[in-house]
Protein backbone atom coordinates (compact mmCIF):
# COMPACT_ATOMS: atom_id res chain seq x y z
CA UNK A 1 22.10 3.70 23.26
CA UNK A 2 24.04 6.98 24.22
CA UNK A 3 28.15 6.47 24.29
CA UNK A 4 29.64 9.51 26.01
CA UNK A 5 33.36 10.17 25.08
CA UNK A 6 35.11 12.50 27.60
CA UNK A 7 38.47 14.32 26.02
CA UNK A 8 40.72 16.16 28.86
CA UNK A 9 40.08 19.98 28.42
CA UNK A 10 37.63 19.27 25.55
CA UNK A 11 34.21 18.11 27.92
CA UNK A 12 32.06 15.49 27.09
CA UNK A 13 30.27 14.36 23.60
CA UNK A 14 27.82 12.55 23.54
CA UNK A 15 26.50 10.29 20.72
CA UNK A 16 23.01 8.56 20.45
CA UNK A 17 22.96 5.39 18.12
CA UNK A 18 20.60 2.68 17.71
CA UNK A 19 20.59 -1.09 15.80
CA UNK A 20 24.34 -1.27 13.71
CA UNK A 21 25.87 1.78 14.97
CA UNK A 22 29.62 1.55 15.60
CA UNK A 23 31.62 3.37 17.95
CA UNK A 24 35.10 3.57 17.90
CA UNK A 25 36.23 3.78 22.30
CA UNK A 26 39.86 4.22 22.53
CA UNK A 27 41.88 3.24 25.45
CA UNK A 28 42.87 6.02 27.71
CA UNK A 29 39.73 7.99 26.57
CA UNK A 30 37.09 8.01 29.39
CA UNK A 31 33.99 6.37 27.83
CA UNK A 32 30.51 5.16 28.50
CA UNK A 33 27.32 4.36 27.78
CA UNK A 34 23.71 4.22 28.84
CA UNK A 35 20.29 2.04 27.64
CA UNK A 36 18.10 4.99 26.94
CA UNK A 37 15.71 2.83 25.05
CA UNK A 38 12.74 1.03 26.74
CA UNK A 39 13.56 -2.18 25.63
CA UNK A 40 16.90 -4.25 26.38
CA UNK A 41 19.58 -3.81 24.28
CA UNK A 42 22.47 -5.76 23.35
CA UNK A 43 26.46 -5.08 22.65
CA UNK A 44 29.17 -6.52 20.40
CA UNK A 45 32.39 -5.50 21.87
CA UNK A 46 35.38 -6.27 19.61
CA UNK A 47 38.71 -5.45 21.47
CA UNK A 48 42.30 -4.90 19.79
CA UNK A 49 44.85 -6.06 21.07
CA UNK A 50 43.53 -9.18 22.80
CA UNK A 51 43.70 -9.28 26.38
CA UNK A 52 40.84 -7.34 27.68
CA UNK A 53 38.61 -9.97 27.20
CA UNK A 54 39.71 -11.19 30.63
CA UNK A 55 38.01 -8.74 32.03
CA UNK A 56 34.63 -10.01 31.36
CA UNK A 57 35.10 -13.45 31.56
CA UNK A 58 36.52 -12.75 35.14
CA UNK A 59 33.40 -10.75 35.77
CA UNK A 60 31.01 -13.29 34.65
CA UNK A 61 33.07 -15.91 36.86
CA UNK A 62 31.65 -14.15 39.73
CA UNK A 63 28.14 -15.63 40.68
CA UNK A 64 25.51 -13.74 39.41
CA UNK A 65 24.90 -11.59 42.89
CA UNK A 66 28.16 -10.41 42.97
CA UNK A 67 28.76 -9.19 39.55
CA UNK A 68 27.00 -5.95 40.50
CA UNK A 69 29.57 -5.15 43.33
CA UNK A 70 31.66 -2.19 42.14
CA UNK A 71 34.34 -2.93 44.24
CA UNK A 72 34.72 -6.66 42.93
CA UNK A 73 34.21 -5.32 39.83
CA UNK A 74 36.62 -2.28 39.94
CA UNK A 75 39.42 -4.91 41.78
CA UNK A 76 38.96 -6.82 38.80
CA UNK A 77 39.56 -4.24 35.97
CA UNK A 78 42.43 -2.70 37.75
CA UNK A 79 44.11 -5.87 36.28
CA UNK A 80 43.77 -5.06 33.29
CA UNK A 81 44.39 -0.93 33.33
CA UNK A 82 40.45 -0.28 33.62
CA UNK A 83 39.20 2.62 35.63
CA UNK A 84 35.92 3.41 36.67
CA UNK A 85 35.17 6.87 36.97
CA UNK A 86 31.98 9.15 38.09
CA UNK A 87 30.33 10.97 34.69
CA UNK A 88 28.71 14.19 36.02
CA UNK A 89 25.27 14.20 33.57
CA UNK A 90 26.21 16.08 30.03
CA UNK A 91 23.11 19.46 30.57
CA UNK A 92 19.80 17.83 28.61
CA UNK A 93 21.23 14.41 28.19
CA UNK A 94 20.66 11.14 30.19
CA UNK A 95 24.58 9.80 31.36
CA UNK A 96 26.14 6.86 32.58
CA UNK A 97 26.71 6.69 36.39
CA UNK A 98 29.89 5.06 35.57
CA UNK A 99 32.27 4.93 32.73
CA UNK A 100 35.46 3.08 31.81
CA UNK A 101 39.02 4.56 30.84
């Protein structure tokens, strides 16, 4: 997995991990991340204060064809203060097409 972490006026950073890393993603601080492995992987998200969990159970609500719609998706996590944004690729390093803030 690759988390990018994007910092106004500092540019991007961008952090490989693989099975037990931890990254800390604070709100308000762009974010990402990207699969780079060849096999699936899988994500533990644990989010303080509560709330945000909404977000993906509202998501998952949607039947399965319609989870991938962006705008559905961005409608969604407007509700609860979530931006998507476009992450131009960090130079040498695969990138999300899409991160959260």
């Amino acid at each position: 997995m690759a988390v990018v972490g994007r910092e106004p006026n500092k540019g991007s950073e961008i952090r490989r991990g693989g099975p037990g890393t931890i990254a800390l993603l604070p709100r308000d601080v762009p974010h990402g991340f990207r699969n780079v492995g060849k096999t699936p992987g899988r994500i533990v998200t644990v989010i303080s204060p509560a709330g945000f969990e909404g977000f993906f159970a509202e998501v998952f609500a949607l039947p399965p064809a319609e989870r991938g719609d962006m705008a559905k998706v961005a409608a969604i996590g407007a509700k609860y203060r979530l931006e998507f944004l476009a992450l131009p690729p960090p130079t040498g390093a695969a990138a999300p097409a899409t991160s959260a803030r």
